[in-house]
PDB file of N, CA and C in Angstrom:
ATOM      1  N   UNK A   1       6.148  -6.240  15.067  1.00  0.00           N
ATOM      2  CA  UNK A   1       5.753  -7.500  15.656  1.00  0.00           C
ATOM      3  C   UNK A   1       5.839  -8.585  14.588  1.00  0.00           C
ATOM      4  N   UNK A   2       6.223 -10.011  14.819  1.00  0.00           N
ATOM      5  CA  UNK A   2       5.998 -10.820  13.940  1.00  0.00           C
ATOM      6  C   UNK A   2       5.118 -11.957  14.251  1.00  0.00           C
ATOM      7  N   UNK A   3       4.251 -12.312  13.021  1.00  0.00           N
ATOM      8  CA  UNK A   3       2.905 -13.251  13.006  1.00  0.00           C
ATOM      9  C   UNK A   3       3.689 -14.203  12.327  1.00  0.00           C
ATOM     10  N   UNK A   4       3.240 -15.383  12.894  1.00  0.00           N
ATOM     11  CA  UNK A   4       3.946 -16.767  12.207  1.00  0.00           C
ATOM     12  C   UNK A   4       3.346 -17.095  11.175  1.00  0.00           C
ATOM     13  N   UNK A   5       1.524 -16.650  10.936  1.00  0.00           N
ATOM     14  CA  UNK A   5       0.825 -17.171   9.964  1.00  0.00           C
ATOM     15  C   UNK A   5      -0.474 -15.855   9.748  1.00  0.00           C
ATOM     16  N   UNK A   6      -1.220 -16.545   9.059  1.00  0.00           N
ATOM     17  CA  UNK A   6      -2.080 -15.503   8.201  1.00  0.00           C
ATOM     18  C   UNK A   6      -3.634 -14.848   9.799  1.00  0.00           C
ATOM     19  N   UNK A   7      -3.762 -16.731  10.071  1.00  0.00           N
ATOM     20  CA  UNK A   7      -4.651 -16.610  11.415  1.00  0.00           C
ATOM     21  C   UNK A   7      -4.223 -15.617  12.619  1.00  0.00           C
ATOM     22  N   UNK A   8      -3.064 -15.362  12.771  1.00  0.00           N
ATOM     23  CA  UNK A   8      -3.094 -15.215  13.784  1.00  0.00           C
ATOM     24  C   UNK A   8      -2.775 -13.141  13.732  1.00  0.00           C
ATOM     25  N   UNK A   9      -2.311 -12.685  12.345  1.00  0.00           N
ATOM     26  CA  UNK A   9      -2.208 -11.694  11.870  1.00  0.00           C
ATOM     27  C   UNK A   9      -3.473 -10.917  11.669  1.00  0.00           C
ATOM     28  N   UNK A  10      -4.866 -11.499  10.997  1.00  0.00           N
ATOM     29  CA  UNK A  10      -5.897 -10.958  10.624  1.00  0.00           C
ATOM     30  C   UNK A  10      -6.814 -10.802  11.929  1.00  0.00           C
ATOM     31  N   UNK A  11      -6.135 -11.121  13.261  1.00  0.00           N
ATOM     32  CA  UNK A  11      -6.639 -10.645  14.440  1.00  0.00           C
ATOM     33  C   UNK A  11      -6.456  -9.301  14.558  1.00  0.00           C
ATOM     34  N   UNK A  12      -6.062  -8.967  13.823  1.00  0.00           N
ATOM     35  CA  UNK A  12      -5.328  -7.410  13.856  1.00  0.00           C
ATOM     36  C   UNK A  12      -5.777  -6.663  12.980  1.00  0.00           C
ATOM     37  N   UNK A  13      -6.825  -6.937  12.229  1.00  0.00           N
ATOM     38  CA  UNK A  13      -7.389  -5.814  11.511  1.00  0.00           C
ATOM     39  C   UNK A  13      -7.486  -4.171  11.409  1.00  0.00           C
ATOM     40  N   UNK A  14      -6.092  -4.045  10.386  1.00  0.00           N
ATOM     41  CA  UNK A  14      -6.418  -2.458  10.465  1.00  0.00           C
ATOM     42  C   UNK A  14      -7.441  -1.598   9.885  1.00  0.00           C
ATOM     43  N   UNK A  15      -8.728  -2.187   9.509  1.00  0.00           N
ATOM     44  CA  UNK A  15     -10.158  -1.094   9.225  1.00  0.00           C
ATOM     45  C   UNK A  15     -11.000  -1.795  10.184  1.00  0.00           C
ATOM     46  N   UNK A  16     -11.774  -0.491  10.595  1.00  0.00           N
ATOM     47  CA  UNK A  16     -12.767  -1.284  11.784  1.00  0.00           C
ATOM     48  C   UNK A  16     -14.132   0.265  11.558  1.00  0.00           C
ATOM     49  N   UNK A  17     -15.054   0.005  10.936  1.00  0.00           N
ATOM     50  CA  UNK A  17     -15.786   0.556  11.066  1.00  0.00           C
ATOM     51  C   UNK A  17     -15.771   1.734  10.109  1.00  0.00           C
ATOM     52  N   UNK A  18     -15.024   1.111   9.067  1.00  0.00           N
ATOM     53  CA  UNK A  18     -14.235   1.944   7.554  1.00  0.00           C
ATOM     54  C   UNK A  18     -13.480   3.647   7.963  1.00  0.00           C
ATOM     55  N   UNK A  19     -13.012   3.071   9.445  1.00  0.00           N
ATOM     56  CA  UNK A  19     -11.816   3.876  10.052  1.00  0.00           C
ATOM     57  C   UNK A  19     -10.763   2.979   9.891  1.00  0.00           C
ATOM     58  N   UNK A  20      -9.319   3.392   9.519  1.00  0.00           N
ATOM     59  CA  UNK A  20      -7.900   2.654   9.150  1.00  0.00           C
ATOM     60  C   UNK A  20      -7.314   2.851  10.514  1.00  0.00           C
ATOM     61  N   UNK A  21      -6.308   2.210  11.450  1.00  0.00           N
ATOM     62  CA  UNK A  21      -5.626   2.180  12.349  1.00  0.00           C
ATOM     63  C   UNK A  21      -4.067   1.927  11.483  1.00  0.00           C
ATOM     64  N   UNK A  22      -3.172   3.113  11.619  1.00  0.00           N
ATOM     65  CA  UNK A  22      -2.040   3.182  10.723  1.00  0.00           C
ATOM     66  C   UNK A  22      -1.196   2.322  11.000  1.00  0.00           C
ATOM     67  N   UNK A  23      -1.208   1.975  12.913  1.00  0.00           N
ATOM     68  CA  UNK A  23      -0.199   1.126  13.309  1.00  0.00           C
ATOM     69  C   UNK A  23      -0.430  -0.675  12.773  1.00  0.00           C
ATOM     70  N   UNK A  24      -1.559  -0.741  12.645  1.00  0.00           N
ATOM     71  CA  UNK A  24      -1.847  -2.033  12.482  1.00  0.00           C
ATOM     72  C   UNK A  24      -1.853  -1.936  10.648  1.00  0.00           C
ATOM     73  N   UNK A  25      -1.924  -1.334   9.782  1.00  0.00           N
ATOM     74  CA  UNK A  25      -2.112  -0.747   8.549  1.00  0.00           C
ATOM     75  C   UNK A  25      -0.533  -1.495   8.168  1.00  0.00           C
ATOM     76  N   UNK A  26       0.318  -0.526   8.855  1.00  0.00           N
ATOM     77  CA  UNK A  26       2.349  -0.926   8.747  1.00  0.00           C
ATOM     78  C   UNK A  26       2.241  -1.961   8.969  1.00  0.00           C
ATOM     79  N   UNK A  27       1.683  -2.834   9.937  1.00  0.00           N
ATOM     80  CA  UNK A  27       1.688  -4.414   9.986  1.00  0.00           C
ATOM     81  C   UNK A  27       1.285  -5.247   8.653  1.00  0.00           C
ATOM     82  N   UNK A  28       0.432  -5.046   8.214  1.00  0.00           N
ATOM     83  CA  UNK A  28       0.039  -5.663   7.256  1.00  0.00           C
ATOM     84  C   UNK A  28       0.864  -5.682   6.050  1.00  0.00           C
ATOM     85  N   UNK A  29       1.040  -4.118   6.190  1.00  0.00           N
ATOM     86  CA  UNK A  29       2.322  -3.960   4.447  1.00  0.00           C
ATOM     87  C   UNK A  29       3.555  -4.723   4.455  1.00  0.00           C
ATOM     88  N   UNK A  30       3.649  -4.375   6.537  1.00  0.00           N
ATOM     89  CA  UNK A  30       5.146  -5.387   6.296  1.00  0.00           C
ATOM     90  C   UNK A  30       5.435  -6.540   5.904  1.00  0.00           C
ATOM     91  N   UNK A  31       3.857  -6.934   6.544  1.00  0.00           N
ATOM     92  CA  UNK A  31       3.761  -8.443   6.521  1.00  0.00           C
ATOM     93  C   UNK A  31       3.465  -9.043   4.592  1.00  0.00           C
ATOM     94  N   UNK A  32       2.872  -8.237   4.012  1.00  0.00           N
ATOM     95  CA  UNK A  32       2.483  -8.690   2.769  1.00  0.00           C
ATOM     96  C   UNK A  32       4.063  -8.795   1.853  1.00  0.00           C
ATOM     97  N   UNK A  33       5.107  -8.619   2.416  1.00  0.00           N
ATOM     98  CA  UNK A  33       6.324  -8.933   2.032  1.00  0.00           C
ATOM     99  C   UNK A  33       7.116 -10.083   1.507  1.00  0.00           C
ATOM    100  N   UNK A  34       6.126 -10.659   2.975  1.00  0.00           N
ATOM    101  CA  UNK A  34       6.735 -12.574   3.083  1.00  0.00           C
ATOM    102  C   UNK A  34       5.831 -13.398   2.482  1.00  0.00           C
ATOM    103  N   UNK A  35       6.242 -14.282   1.660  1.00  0.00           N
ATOM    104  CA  UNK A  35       5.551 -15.045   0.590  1.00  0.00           C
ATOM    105  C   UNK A  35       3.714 -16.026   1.580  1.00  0.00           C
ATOM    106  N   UNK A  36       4.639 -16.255   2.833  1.00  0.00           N
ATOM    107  CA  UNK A  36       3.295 -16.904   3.514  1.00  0.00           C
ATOM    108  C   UNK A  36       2.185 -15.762   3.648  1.00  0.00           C
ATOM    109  N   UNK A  37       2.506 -14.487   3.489  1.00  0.00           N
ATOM    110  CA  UNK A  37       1.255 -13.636   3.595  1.00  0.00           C
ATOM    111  C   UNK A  37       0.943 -13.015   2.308  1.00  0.00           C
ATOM    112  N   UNK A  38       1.364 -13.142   1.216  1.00  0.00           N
ATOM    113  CA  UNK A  38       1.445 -12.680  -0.069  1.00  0.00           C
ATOM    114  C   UNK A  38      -0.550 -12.872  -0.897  1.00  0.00           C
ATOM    115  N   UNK A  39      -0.813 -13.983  -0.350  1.00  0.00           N
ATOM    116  CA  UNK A  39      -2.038 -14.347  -1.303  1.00  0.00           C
ATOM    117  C   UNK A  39      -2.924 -14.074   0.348  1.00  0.00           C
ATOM    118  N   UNK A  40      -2.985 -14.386   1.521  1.00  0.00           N
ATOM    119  CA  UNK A  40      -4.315 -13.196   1.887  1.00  0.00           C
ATOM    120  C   UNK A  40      -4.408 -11.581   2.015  1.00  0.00           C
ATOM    121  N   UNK A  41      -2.993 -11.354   2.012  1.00  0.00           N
ATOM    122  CA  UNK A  41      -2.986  -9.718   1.870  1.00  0.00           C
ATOM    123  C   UNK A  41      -3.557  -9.455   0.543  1.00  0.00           C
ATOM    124  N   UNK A  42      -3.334 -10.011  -0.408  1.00  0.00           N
ATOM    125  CA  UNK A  42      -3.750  -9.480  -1.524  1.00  0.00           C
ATOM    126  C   UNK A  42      -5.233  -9.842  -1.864  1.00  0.00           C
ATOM    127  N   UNK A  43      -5.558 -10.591  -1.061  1.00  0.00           N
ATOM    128  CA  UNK A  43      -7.152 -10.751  -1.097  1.00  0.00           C
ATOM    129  C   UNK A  43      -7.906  -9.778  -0.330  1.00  0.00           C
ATOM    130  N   UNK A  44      -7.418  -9.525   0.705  1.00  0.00           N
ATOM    131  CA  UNK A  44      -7.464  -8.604   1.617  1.00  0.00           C
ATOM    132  C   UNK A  44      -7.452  -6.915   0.963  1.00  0.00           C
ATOM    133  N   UNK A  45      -6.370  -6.542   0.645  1.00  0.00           N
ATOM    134  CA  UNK A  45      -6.345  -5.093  -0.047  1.00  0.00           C
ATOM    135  C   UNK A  45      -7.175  -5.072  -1.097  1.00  0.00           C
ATOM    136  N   UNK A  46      -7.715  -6.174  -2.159  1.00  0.00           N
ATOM    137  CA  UNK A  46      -8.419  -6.489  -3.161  1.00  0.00           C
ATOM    138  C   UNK A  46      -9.469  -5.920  -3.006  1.00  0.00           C
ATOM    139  N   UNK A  47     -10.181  -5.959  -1.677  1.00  0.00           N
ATOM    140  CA  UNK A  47     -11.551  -5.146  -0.736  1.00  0.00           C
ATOM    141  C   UNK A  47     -11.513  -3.499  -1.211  1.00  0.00           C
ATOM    142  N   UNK A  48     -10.225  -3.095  -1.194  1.00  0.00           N
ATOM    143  CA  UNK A  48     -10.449  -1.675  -0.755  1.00  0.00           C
ATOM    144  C   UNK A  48      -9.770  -0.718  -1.887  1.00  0.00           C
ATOM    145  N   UNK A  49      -9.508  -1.167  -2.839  1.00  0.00           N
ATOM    146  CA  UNK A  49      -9.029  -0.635  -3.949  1.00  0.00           C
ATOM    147  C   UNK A  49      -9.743   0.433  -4.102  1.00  0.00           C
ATOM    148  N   UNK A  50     -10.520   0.915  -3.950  1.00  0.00           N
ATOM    149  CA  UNK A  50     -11.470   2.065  -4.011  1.00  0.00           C
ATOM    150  C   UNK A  50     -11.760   3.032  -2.901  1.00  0.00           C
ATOM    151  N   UNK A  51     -10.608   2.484  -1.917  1.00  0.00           N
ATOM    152  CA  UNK A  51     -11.086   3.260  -0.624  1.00  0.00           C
ATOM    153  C   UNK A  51      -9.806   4.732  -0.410  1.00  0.00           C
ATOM    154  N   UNK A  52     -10.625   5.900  -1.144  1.00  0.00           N
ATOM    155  CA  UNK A  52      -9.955   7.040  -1.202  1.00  0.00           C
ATOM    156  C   UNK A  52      -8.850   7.143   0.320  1.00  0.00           C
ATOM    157  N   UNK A  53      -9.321   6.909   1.370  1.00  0.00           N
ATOM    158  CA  UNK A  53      -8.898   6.615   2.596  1.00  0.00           C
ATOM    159  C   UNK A  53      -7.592   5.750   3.280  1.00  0.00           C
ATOM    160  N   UNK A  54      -7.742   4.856   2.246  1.00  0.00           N
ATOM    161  CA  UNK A  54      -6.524   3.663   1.832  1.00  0.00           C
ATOM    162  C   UNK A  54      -5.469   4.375   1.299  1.00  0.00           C
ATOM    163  N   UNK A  55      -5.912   4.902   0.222  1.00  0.00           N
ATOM    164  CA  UNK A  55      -4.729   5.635  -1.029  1.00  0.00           C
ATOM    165  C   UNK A  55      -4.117   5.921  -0.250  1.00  0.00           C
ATOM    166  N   UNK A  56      -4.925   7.447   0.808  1.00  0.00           N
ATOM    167  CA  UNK A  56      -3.600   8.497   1.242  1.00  0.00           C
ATOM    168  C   UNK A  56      -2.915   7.719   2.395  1.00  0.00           C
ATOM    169  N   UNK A  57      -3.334   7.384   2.873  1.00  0.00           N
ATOM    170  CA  UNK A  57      -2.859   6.205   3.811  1.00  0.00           C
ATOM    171  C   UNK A  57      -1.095   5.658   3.465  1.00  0.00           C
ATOM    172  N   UNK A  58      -1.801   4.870   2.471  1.00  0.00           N
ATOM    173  CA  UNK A  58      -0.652   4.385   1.635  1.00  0.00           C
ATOM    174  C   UNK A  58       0.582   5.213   0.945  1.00  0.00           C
ATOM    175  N   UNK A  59      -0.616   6.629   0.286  1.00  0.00           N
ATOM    176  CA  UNK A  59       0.631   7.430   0.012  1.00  0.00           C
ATOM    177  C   UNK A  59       1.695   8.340   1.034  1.00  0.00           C
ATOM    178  N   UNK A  60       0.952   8.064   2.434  1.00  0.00           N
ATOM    179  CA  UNK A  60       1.475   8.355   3.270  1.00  0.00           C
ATOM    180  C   UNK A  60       3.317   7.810   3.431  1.00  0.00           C
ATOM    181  N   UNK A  61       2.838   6.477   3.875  1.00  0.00           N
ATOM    182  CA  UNK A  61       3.873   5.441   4.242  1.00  0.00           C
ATOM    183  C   UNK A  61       4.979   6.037   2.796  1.00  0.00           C
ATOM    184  N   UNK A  62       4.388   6.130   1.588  1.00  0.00           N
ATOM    185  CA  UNK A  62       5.176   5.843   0.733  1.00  0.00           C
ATOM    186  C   UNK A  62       6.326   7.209   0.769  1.00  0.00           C
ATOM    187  N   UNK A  63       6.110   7.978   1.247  1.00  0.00           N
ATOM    188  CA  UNK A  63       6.182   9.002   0.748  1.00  0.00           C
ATOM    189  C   UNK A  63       7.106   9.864   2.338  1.00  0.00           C
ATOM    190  N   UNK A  64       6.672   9.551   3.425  1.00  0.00           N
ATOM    191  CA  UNK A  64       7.072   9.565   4.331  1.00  0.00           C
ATOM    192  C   UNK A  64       8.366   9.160   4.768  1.00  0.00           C
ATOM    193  N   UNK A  65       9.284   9.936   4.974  1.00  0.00           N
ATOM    194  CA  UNK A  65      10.718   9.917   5.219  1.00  0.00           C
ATOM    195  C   UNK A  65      10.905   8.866   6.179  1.00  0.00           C
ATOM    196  N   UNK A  66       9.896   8.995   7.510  1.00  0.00           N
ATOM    197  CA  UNK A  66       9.973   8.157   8.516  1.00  0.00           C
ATOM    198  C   UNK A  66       9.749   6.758   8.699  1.00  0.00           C
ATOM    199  N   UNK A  67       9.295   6.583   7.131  1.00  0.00           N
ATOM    200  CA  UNK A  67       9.550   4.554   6.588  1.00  0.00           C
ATOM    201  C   UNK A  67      10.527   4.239   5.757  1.00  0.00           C
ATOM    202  N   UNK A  68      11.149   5.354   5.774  1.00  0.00           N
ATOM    203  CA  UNK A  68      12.219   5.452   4.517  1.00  0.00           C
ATOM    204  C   UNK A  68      12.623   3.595   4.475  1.00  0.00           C
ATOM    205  N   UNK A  69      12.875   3.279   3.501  1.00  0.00           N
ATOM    206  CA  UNK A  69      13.425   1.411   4.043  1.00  0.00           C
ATOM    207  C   UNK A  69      12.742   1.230   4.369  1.00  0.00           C
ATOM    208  N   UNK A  70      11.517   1.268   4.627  1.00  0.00           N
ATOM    209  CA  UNK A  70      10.712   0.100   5.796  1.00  0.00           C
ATOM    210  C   UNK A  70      10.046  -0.715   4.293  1.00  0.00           C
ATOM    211  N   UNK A  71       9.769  -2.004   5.167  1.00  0.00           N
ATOM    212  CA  UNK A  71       9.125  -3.248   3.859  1.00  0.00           C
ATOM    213  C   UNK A  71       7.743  -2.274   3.589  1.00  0.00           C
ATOM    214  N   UNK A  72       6.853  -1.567   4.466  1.00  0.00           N
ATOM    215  CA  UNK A  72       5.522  -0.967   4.629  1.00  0.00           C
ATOM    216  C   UNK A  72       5.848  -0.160   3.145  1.00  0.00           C
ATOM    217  N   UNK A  73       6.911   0.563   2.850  1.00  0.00           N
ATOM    218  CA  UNK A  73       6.610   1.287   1.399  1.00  0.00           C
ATOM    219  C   UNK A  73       6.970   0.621   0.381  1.00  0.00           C
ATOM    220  N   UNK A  74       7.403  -1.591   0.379  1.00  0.00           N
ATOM    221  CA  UNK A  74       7.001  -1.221  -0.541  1.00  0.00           C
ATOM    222  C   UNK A  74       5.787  -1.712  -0.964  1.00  0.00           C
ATOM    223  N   UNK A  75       5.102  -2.593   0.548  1.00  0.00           N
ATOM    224  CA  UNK A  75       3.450  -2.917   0.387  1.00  0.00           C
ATOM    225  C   UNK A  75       3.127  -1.945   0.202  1.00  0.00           C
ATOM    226  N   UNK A  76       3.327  -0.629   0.277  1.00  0.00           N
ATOM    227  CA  UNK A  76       2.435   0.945   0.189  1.00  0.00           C
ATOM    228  C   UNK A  76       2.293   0.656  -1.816  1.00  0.00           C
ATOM    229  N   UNK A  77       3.407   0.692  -2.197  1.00  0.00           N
ATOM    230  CA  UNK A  77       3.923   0.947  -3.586  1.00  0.00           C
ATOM    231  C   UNK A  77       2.848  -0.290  -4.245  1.00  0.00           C
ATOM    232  N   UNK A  78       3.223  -1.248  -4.152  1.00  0.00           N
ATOM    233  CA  UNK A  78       2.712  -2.771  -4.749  1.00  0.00           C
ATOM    234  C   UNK A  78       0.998  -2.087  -4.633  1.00  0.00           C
ATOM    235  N   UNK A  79       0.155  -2.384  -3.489  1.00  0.00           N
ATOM    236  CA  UNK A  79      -1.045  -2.233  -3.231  1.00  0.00           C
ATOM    237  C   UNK A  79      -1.482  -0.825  -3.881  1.00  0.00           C
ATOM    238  N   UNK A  80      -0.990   0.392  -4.275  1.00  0.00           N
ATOM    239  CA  UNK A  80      -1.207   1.328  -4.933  1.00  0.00           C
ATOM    240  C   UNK A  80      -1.036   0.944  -6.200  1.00  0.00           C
ATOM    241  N   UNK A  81      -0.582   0.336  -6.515  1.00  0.00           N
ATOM    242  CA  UNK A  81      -0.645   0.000  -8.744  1.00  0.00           C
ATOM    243  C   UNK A  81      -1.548  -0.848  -8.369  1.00  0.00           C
ATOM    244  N   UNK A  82      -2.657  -1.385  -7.452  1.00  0.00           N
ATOM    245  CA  UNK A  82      -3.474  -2.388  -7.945  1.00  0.00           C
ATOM    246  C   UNK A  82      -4.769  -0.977  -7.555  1.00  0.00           C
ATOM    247  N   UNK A  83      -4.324  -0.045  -7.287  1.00  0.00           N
ATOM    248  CA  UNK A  83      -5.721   0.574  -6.931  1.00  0.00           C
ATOM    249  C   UNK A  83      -6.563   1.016  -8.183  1.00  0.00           C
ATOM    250  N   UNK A  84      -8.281   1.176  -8.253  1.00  0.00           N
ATOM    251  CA  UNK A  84      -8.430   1.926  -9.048  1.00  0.00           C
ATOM    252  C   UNK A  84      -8.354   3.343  -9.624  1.00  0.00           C
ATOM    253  N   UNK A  85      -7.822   3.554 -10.988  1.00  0.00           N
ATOM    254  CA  UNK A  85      -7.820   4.160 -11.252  1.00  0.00           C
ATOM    255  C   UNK A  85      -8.197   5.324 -11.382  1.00  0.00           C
ATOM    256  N   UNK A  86      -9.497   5.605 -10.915  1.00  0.00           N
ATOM    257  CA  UNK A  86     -10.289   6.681 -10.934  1.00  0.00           C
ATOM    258  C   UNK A  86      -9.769   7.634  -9.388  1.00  0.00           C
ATOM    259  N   UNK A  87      -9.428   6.567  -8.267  1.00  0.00           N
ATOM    260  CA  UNK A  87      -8.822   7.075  -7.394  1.00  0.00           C
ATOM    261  C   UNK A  87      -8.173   7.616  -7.060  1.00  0.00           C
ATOM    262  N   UNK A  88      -6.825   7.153  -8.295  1.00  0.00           N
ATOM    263  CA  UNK A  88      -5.352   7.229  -8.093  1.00  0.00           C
ATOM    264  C   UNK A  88      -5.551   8.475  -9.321  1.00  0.00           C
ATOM    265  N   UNK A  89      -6.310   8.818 -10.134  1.00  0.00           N
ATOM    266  CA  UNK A  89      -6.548  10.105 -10.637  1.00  0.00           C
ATOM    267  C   UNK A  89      -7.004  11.461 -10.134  1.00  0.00           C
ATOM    268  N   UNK A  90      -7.363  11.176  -8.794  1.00  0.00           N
ATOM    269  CA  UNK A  90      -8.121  11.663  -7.454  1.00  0.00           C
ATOM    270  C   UNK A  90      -6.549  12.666  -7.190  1.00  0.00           C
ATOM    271  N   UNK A  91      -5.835  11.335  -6.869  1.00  0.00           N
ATOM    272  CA  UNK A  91      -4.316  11.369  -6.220  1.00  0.00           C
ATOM    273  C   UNK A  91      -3.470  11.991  -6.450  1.00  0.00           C
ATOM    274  N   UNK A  92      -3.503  12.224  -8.371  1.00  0.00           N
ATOM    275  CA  UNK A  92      -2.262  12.513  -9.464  1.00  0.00           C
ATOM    276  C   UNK A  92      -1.073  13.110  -8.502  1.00  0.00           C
ATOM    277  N   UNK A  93      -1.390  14.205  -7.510  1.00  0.00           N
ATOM    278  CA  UNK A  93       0.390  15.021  -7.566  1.00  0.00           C
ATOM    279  C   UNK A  93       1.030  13.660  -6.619  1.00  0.00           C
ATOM    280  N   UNK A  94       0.415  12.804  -5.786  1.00  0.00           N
ATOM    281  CA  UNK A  94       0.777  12.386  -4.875  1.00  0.00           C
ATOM    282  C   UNK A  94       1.759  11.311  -5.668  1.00  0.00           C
ATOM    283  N   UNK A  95       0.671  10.808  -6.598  1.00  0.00           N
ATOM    284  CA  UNK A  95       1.489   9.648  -7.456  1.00  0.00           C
ATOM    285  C   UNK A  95       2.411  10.154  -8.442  1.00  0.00           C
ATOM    286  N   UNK A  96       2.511  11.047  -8.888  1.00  0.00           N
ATOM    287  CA  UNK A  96       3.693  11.776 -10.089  1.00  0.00           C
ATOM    288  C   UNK A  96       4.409  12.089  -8.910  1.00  0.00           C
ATOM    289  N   UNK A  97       4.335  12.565  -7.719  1.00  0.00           N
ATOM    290  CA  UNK A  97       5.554  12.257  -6.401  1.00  0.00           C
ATOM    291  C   UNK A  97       6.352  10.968  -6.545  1.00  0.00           C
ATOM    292  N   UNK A  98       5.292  10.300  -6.069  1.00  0.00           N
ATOM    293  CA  UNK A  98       5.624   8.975  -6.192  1.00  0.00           C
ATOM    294  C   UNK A  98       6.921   8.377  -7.266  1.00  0.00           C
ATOM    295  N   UNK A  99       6.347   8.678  -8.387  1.00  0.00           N
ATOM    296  CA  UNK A  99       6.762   8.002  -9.509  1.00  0.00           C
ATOM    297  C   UNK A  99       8.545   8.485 -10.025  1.00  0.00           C
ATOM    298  N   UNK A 100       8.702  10.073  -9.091  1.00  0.00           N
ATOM    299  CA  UNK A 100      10.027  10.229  -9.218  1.00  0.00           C
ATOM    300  C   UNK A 100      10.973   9.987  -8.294  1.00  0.00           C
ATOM    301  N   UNK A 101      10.757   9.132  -7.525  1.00  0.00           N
ATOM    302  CA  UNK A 101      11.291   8.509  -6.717  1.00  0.00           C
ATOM    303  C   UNK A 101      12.502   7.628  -8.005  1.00  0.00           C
ATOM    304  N   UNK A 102      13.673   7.827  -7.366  1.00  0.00           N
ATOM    305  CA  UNK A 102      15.170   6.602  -8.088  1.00  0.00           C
ATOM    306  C   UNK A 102      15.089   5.417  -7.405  1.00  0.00           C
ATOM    307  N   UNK A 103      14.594   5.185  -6.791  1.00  0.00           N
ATOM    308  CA  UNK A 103      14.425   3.995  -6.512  1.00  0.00           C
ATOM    309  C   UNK A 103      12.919   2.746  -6.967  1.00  0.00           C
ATOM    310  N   UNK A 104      13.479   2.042  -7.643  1.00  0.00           N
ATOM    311  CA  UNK A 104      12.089   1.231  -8.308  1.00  0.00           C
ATOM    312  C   UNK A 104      11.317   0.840  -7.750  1.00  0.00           C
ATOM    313  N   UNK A 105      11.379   0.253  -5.755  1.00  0.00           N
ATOM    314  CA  UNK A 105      10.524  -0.518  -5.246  1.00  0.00           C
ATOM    315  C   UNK A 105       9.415   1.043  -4.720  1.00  0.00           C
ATOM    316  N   UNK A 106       9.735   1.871  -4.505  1.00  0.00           N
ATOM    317  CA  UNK A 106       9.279   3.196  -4.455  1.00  0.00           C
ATOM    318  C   UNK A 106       8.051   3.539  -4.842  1.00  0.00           C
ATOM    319  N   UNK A 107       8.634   3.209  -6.443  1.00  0.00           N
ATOM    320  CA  UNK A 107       7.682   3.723  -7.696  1.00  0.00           C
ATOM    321  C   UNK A 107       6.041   2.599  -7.751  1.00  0.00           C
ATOM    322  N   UNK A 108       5.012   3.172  -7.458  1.00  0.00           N
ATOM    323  CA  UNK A 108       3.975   2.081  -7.734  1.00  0.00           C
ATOM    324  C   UNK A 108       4.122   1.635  -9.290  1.00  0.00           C
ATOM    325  N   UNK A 109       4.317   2.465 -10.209  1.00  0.00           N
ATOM    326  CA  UNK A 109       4.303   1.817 -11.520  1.00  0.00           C
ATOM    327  C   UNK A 109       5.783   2.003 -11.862  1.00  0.00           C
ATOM    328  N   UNK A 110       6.051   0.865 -12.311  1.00  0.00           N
ATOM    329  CA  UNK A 110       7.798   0.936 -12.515  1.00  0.00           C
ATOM    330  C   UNK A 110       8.409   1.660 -14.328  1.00  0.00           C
ATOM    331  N   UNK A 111       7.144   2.183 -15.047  1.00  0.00           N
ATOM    332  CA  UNK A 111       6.893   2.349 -16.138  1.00  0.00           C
ATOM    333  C   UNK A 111       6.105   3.806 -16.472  1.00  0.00           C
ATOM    334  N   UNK A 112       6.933   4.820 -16.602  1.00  0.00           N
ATOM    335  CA  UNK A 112       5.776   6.121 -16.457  1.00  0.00           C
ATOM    336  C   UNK A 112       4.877   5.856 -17.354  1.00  0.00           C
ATOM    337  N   UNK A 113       5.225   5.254 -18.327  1.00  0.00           N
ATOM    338  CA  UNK A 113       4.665   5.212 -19.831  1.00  0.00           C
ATOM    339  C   UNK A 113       2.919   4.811 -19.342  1.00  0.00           C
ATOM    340  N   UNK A 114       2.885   3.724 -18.299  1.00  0.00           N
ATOM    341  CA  UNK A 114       1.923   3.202 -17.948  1.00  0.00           C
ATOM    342  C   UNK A 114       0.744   4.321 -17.385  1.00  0.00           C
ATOM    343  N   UNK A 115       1.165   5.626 -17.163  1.00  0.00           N
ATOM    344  CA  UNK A 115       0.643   6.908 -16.116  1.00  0.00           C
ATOM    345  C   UNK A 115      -0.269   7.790 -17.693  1.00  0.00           C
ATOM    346  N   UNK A 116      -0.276   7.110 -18.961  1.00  0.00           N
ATOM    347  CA  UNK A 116      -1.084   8.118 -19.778  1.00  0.00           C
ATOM    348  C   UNK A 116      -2.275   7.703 -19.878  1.00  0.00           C
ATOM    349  N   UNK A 117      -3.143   7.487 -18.933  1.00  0.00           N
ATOM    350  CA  UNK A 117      -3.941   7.544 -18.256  1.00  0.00           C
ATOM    351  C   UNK A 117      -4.802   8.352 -17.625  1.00  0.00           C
ATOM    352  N   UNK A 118      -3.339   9.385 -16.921  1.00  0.00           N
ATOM    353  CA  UNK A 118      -3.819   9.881 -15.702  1.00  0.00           C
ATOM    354  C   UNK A 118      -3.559  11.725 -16.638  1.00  0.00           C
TER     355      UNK A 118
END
């Protein structure tokens, strides 16, 4: 679906009762693509950086053949390097998945070097 603006998109809230709705979830990633939705999505995901629930979510999309190309992995990708850390240590095989992905928009961290951390 396409939202012309930020108002008329956040009618669509995909957490409702700190349950995620996946279909409305893909909306948002797609949407956090286009520069007019760039700064409330990211205020928006900013909320939930900690929400173990989010991650797999996300590592879902990312990881999932059936978005292969879709814009949703690479809001999946982007919004996962802002998660915390302690989470995404939760995560490790999902994200060392992740991270061998050949393709860069893929990879949440475009830098393994950045993963000694985990």
């Amino acid at each position: 679906m396409y939202y012309q603006n930020w108002s008329e998109l956040k009618k669509f809230n995909p957490v409702k009762d700190g349950k995620w709705d996946q279909e409305l979830l893909y909306e948002y990633l797609v949407s956090s693509c286009y520069k007019n939705f760039e700064r409330p999505l990211n205020d928006f995901f900013s909320s939930y950086q900690n929400d173990e629930g989010l991650a797999e979510l996300l590592f879902d999309f990312l990881l999932n053949e059936e978005y292969d190309g879709s814009e949703s992995q690479i809001g999946a990708a982007f919004y996962l390097s802002k998660f915390d850390k302690t989470i995404l240590k939760k995560k490790k095989d999902l994200l060392l998945q992740a991270q061998q992905n050949p393709v860069d928009w893929k990879r949440p961290f475009k830098d393994n070097s950045y993963l000694e951390w985990l």
